[in-house]
N, C-alpha and C. Protein backbone atom coordinates (compact mmCIF):
# COMPACT_ATOMS: atom_id res chain seq x y z
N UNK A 1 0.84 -1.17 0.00
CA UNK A 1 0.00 0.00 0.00
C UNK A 1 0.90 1.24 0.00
N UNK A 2 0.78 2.17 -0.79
CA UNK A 2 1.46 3.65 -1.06
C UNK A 2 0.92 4.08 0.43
N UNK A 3 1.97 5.15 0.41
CA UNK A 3 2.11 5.79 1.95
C UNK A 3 1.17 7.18 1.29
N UNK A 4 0.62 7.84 2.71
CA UNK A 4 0.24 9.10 2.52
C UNK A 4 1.06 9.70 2.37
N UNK A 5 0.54 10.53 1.46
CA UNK A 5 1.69 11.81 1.19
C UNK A 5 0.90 13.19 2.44
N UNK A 6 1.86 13.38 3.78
CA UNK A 6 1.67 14.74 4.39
C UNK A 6 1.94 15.54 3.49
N UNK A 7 1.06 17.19 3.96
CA UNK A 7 1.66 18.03 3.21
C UNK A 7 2.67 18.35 4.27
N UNK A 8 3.94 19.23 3.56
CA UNK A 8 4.32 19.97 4.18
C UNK A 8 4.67 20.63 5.23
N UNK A 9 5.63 20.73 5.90
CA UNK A 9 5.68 21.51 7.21
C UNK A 9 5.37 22.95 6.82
N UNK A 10 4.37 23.78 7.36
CA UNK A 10 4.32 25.36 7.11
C UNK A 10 5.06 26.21 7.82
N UNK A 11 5.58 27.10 7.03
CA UNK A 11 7.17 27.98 7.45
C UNK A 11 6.87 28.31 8.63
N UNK A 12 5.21 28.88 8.75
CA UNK A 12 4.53 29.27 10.82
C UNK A 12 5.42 28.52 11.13
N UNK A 13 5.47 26.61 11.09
CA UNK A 13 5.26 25.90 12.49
C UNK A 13 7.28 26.04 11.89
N UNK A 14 7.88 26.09 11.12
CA UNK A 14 9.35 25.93 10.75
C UNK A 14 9.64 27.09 11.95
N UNK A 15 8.85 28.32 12.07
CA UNK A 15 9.50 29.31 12.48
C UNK A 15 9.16 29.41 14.16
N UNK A 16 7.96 28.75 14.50
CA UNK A 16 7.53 28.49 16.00
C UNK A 16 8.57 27.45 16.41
N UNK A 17 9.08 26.20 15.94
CA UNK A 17 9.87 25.80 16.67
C UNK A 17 11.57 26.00 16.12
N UNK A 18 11.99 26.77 15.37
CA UNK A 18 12.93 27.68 15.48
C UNK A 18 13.43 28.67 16.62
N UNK A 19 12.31 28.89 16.80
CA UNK A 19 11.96 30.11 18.26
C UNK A 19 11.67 29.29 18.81
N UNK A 20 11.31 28.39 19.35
CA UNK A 20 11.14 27.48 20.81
C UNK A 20 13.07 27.37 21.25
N UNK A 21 13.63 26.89 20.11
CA UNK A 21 15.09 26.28 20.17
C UNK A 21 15.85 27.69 20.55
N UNK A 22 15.93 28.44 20.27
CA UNK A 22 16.52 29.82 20.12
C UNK A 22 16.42 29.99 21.53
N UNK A 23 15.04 30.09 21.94
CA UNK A 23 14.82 30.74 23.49
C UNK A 23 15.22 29.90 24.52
N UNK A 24 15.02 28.44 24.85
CA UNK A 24 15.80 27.98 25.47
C UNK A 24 17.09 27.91 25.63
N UNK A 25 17.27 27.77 24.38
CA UNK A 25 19.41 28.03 24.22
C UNK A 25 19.57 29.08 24.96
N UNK A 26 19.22 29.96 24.78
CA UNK A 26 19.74 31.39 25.38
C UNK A 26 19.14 31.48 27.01
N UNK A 27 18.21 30.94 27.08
CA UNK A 27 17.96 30.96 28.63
C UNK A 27 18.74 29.98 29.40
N UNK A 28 19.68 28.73 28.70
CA UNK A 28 20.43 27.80 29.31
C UNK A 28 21.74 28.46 29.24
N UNK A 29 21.87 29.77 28.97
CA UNK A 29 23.14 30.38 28.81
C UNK A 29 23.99 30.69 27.68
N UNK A 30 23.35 29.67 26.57
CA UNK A 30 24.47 29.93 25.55
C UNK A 30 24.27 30.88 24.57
N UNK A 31 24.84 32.03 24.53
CA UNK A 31 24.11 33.16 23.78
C UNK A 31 24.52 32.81 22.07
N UNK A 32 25.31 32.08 22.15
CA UNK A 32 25.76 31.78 20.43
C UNK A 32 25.49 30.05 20.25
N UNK A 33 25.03 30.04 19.37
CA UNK A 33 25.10 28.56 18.83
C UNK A 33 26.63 27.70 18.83
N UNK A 34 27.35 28.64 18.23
CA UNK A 34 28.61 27.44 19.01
C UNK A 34 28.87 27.18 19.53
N UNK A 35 28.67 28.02 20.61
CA UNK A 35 28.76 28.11 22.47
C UNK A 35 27.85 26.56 23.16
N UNK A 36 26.68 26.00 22.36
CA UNK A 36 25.95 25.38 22.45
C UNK A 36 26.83 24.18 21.93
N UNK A 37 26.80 23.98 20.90
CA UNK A 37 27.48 22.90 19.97
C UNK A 37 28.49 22.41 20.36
N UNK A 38 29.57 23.71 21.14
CA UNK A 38 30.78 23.27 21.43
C UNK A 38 30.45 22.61 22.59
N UNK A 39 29.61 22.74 23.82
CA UNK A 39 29.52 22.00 24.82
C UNK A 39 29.27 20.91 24.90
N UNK A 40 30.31 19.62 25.73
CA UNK A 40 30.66 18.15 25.68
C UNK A 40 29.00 17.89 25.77
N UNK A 41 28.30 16.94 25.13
CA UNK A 41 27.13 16.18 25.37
C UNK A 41 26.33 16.81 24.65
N UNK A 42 26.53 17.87 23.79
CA UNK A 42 25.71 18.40 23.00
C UNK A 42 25.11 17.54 22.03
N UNK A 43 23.35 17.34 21.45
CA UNK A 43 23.62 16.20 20.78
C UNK A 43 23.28 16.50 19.09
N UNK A 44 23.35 17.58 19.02
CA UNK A 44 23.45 18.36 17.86
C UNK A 44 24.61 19.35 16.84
N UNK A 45 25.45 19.60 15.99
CA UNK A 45 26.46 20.46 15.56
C UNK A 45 26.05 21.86 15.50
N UNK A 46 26.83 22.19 15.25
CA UNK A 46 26.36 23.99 15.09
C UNK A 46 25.45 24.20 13.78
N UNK A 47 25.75 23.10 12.67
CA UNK A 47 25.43 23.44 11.21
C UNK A 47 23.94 23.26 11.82
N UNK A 48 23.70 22.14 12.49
CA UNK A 48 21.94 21.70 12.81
C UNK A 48 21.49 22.38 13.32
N UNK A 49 21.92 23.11 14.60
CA UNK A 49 21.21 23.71 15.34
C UNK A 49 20.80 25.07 14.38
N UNK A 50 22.04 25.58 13.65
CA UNK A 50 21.29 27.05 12.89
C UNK A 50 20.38 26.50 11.71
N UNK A 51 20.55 25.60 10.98
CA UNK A 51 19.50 25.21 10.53
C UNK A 51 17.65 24.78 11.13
N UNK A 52 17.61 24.38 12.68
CA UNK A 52 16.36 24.48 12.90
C UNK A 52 16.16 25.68 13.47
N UNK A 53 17.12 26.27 14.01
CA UNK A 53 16.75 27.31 14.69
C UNK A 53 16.03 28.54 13.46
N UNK A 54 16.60 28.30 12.17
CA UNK A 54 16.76 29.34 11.20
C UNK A 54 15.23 28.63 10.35
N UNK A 55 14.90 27.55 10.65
CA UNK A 55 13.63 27.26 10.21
C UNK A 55 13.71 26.49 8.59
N UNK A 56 15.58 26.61 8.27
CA UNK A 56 15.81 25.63 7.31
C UNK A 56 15.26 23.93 7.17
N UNK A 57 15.44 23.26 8.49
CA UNK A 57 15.03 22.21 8.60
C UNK A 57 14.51 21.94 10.26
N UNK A 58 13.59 21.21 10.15
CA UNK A 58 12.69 20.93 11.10
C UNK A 58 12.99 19.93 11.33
N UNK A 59 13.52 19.42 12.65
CA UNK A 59 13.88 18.59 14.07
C UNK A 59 12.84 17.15 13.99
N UNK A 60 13.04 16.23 13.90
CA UNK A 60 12.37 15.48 14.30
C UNK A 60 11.68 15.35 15.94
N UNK A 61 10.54 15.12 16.11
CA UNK A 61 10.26 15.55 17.78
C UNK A 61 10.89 14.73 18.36
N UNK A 62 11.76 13.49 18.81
CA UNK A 62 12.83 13.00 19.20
C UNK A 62 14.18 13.98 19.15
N UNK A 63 14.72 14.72 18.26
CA UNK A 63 15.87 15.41 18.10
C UNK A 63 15.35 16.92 18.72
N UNK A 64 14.10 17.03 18.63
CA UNK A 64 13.45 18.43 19.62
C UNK A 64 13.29 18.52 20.99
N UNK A 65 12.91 17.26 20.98
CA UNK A 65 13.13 16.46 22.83
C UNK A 65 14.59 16.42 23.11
N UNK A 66 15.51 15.86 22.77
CA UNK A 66 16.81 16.10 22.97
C UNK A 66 17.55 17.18 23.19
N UNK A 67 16.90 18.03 22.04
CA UNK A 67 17.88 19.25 22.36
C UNK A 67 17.16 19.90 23.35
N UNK A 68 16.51 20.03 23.86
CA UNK A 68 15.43 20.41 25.02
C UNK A 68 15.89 20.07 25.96
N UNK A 69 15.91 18.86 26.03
CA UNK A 69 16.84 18.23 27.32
C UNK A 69 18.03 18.66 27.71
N UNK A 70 18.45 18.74 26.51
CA UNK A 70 20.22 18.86 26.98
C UNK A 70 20.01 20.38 27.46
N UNK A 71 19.66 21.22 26.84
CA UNK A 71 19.79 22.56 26.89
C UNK A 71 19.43 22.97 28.70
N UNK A 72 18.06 22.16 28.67
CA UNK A 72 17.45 22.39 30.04
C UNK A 72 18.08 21.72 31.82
N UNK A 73 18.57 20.27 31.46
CA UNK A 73 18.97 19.44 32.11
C UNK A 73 20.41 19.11 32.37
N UNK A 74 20.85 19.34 30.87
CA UNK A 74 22.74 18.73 30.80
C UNK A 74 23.04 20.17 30.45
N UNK A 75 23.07 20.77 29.63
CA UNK A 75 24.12 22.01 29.45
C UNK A 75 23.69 23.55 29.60
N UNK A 76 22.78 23.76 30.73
CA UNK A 76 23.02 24.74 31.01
C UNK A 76 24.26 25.70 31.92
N UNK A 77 24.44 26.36 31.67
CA UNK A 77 25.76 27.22 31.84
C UNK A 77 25.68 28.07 33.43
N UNK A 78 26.88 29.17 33.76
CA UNK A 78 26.50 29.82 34.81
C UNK A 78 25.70 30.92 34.56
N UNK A 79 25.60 31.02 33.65
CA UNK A 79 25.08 32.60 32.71
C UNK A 79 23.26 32.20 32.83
N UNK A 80 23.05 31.16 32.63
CA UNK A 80 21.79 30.11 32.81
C UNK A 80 20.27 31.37 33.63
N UNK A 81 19.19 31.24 33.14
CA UNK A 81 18.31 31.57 33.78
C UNK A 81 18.13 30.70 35.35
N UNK A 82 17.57 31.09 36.43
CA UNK A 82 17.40 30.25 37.39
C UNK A 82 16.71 28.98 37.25
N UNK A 83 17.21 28.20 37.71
CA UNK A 83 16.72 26.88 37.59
C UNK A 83 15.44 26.43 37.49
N UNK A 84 14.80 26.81 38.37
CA UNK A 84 12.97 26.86 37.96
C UNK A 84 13.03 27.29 36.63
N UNK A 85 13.34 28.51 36.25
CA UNK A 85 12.36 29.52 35.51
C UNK A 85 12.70 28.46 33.86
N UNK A 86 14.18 28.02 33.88
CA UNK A 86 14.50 27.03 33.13
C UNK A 86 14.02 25.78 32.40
N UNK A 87 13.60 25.28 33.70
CA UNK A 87 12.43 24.54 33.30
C UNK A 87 11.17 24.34 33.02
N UNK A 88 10.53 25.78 33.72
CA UNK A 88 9.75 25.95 33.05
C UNK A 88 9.82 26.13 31.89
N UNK A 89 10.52 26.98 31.25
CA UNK A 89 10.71 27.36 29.75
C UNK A 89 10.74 26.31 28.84
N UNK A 90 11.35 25.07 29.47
CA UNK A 90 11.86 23.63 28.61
C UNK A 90 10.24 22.96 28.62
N UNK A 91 9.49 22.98 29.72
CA UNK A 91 8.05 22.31 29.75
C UNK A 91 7.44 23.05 28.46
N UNK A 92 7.48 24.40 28.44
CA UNK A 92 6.38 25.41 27.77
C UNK A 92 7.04 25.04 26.27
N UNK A 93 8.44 24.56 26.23
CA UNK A 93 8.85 24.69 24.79
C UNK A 93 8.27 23.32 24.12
N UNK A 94 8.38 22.38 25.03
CA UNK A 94 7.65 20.72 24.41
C UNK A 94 6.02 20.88 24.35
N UNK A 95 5.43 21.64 25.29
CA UNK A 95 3.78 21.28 25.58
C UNK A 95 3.27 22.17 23.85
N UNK A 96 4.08 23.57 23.84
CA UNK A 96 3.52 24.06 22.21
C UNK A 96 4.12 23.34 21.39
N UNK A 97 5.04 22.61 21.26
CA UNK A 97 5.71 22.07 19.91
C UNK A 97 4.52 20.48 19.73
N UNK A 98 4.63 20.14 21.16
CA UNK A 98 3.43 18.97 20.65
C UNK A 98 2.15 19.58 20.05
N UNK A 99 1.94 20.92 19.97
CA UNK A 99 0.50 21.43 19.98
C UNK A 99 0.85 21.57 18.19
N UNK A 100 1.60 21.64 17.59
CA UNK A 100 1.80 22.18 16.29
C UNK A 100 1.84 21.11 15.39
N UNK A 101 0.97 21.36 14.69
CA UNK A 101 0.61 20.43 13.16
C UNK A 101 1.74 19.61 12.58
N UNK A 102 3.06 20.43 12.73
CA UNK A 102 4.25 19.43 12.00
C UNK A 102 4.50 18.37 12.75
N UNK A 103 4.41 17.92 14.08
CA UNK A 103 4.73 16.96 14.97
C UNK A 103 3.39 15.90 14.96
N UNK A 104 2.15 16.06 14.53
CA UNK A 104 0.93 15.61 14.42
C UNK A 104 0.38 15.04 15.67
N UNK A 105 0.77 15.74 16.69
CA UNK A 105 0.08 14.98 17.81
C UNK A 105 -1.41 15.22 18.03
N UNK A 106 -2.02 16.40 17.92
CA UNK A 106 -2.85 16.60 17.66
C UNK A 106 -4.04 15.61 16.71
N UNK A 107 -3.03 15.37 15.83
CA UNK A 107 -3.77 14.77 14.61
C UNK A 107 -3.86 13.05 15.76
N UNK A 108 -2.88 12.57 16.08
CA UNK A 108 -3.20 11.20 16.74
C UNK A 108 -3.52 11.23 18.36
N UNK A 109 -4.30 12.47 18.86
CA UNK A 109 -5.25 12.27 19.72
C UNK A 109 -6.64 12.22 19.39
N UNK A 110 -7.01 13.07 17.86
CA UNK A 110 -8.40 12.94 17.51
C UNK A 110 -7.99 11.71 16.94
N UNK A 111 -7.16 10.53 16.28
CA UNK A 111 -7.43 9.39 16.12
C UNK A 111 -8.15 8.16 17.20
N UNK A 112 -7.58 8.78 18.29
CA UNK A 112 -7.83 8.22 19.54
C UNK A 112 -8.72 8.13 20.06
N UNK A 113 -9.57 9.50 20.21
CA UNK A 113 -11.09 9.58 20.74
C UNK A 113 -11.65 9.09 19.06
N UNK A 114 -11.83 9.26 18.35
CA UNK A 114 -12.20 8.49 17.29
C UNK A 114 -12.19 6.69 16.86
N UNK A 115 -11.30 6.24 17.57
CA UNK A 115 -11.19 4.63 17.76
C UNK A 115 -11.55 4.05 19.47
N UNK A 116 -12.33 5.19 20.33
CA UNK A 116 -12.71 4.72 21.46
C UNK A 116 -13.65 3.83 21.42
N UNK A 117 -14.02 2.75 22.24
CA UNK A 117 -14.74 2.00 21.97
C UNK A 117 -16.17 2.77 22.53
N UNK A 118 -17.40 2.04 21.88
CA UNK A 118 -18.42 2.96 22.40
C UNK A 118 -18.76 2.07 23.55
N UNK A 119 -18.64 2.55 24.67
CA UNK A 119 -18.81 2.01 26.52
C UNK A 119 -20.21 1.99 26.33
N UNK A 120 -21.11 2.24 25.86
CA UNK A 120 -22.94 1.93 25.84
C UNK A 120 -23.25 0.41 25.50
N UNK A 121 -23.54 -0.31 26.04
CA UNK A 121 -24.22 -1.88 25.74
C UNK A 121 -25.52 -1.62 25.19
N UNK A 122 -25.18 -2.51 23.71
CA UNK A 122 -26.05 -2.30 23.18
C UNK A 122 -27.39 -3.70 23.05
N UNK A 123 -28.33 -3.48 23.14
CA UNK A 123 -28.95 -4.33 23.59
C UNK A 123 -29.26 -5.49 22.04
């Protein structure tokens, strides 16, 4: 069976999680992308990171979770927002990126309530 063809990621959601990546980086301290890249455990290069950040290419949500992580958990710096406020920022950056059409989560929760079973006994 031929696969669906998705459309498209739309430059919006290229450029919403561009800016998700951007703002955490910089709230984990690293005001430059190499500054990021260069740090041991980083799990991304500099070429990748300015490419999603720049909205060239879009992150798989595994490689968006990662860099999230690291940024929030493993490599934040002394320069770093306070630790709360940090994580908050890392929660708020995953809860909208799941909310956005290119990641389709959305799309496979209405699959979900749509394949619920109907709980009414039918006589």
């Amino acid at each position: 069976m031929a696969r669906k063809k998705h459309p498209p990621i739309s430059d919006e959601d290229r450029e919403v999680i561009g800016s998700l990546l951007r703002d955490v980086r910089k709230a984990s301290g690293h005001r430059s992308v190499e500054s990021a890249a260069t740090t041991e455990g980083c799990p991304a290069s500099r070429q990748t990171i300015y490419a999603y950040e720049r909205g060239g290419l879009v992150p798989s949500l595994p490689q968006f979770l990662e860099l999230i992580e690291f940024f929030v958990l493993e490599g934040a710096t002394i320069d770093a927002r306070p630790e709360q406020d940090l994580r908050v920022l890392g929660v708020a950056a995953v809860t909208r990126a799941l909310s956005l059409p290119a990641y389709h989560v959305t799309e496979a929760m209405d699959l979900i309530a749509r394949m619920q079973p109907d709980h009414r006994r039918k006589a």
